[in-house]
Structure formats: structure tokens, C-alpha cells
C-alpha atoms as a PDB file:
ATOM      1  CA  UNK A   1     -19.755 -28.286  24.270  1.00  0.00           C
ATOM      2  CA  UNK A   2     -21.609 -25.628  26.007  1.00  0.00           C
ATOM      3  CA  UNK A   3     -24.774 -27.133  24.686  1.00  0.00           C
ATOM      4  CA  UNK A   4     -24.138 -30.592  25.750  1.00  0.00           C
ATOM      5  CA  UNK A   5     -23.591 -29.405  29.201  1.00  0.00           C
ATOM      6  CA  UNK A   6     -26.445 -27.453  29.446  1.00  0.00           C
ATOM      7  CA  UNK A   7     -28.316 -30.461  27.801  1.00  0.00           C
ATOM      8  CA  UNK A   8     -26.733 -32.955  30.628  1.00  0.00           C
ATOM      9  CA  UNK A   9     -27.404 -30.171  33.795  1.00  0.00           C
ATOM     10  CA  UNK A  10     -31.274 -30.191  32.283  1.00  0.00           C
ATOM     11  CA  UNK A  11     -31.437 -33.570  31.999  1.00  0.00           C
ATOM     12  CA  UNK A  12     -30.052 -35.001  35.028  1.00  0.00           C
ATOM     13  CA  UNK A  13     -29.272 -32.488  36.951  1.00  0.00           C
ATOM     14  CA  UNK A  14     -26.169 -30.579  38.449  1.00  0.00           C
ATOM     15  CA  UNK A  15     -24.585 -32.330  41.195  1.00  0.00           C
ATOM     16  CA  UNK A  16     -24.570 -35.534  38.612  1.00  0.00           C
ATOM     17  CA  UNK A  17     -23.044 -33.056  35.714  1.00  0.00           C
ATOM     18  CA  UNK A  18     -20.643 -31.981  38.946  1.00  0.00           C
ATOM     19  CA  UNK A  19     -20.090 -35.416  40.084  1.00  0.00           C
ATOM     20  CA  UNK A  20     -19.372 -36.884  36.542  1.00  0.00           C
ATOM     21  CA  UNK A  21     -16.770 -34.159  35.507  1.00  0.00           C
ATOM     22  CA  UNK A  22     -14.589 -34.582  39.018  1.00  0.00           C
ATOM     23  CA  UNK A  23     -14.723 -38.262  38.480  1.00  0.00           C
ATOM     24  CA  UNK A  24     -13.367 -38.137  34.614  1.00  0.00           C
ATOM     25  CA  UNK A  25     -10.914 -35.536  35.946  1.00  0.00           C
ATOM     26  CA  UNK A  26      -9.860 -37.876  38.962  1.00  0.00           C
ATOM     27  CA  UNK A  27      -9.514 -41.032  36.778  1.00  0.00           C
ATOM     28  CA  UNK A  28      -7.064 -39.157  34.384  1.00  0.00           C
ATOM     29  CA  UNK A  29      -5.186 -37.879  37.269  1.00  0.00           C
ATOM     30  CA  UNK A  30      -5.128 -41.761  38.327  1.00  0.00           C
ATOM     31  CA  UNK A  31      -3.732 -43.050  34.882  1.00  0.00           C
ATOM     32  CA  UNK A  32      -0.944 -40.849  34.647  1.00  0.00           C
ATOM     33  CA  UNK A  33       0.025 -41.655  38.337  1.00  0.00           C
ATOM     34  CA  UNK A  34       0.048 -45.100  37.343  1.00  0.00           C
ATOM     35  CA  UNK A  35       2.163 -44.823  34.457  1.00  0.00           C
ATOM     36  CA  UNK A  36       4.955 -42.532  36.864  1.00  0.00           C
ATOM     37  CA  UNK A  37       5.042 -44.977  39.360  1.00  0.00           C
ATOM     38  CA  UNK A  38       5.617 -47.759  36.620  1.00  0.00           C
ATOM     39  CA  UNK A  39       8.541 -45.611  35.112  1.00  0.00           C
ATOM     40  CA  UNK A  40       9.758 -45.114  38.505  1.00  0.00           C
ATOM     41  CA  UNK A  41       9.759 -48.419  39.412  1.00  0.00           C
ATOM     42  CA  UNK A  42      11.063 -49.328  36.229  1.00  0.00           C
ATOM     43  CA  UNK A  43      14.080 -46.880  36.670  1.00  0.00           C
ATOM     44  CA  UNK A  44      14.404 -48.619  40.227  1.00  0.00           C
ATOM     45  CA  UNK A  45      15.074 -51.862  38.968  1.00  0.00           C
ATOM     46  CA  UNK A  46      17.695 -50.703  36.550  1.00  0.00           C
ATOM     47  CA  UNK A  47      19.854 -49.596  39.583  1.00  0.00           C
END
């Protein structure tokens, strides 16, 4: 891992490496919002 990153900050450079990781991070926060709002609507509905 270590390498890879160090590879990637080399390569491209940091604020991409930076930019990349926050958006990965950000669209896994986004998927599991999505699927607790569908359970919560889904628990809505039942009532």
C-alpha cells in the first residue's frame, strides 16, 4: 500500500493523491446514506 501511494504522489502528484482519496471516502459515505434513507423510507411506508 505504502508503495502504491508513494508511486501515485510521484506520479501525479499530491493534491490529486489528496483529492482522489477524499472523493473515494465521500462516495462511500454517499452509498451507505443511500441505503439508510431507503430503509428508512422503507420502515415509513410500513406504518
Amino acid at each position: 500500500m505504502n508503495e502504491t501511494l508513494l508511486t501515485a504522489v510521484s506520479a501525479v502528484g499530491f493534491p490529486i493523491v489528496v483529492t482522489f482519496y477524499l472523493l473515494t471516502t465521500f462516495q462511500k459515505s454517499l452509498d451507505r446514506l443511500t441505503t439508510q434513507l431507503g430503509e428508512l423510507t422503507h420502515e415509513l411506508q410500513r406504518h
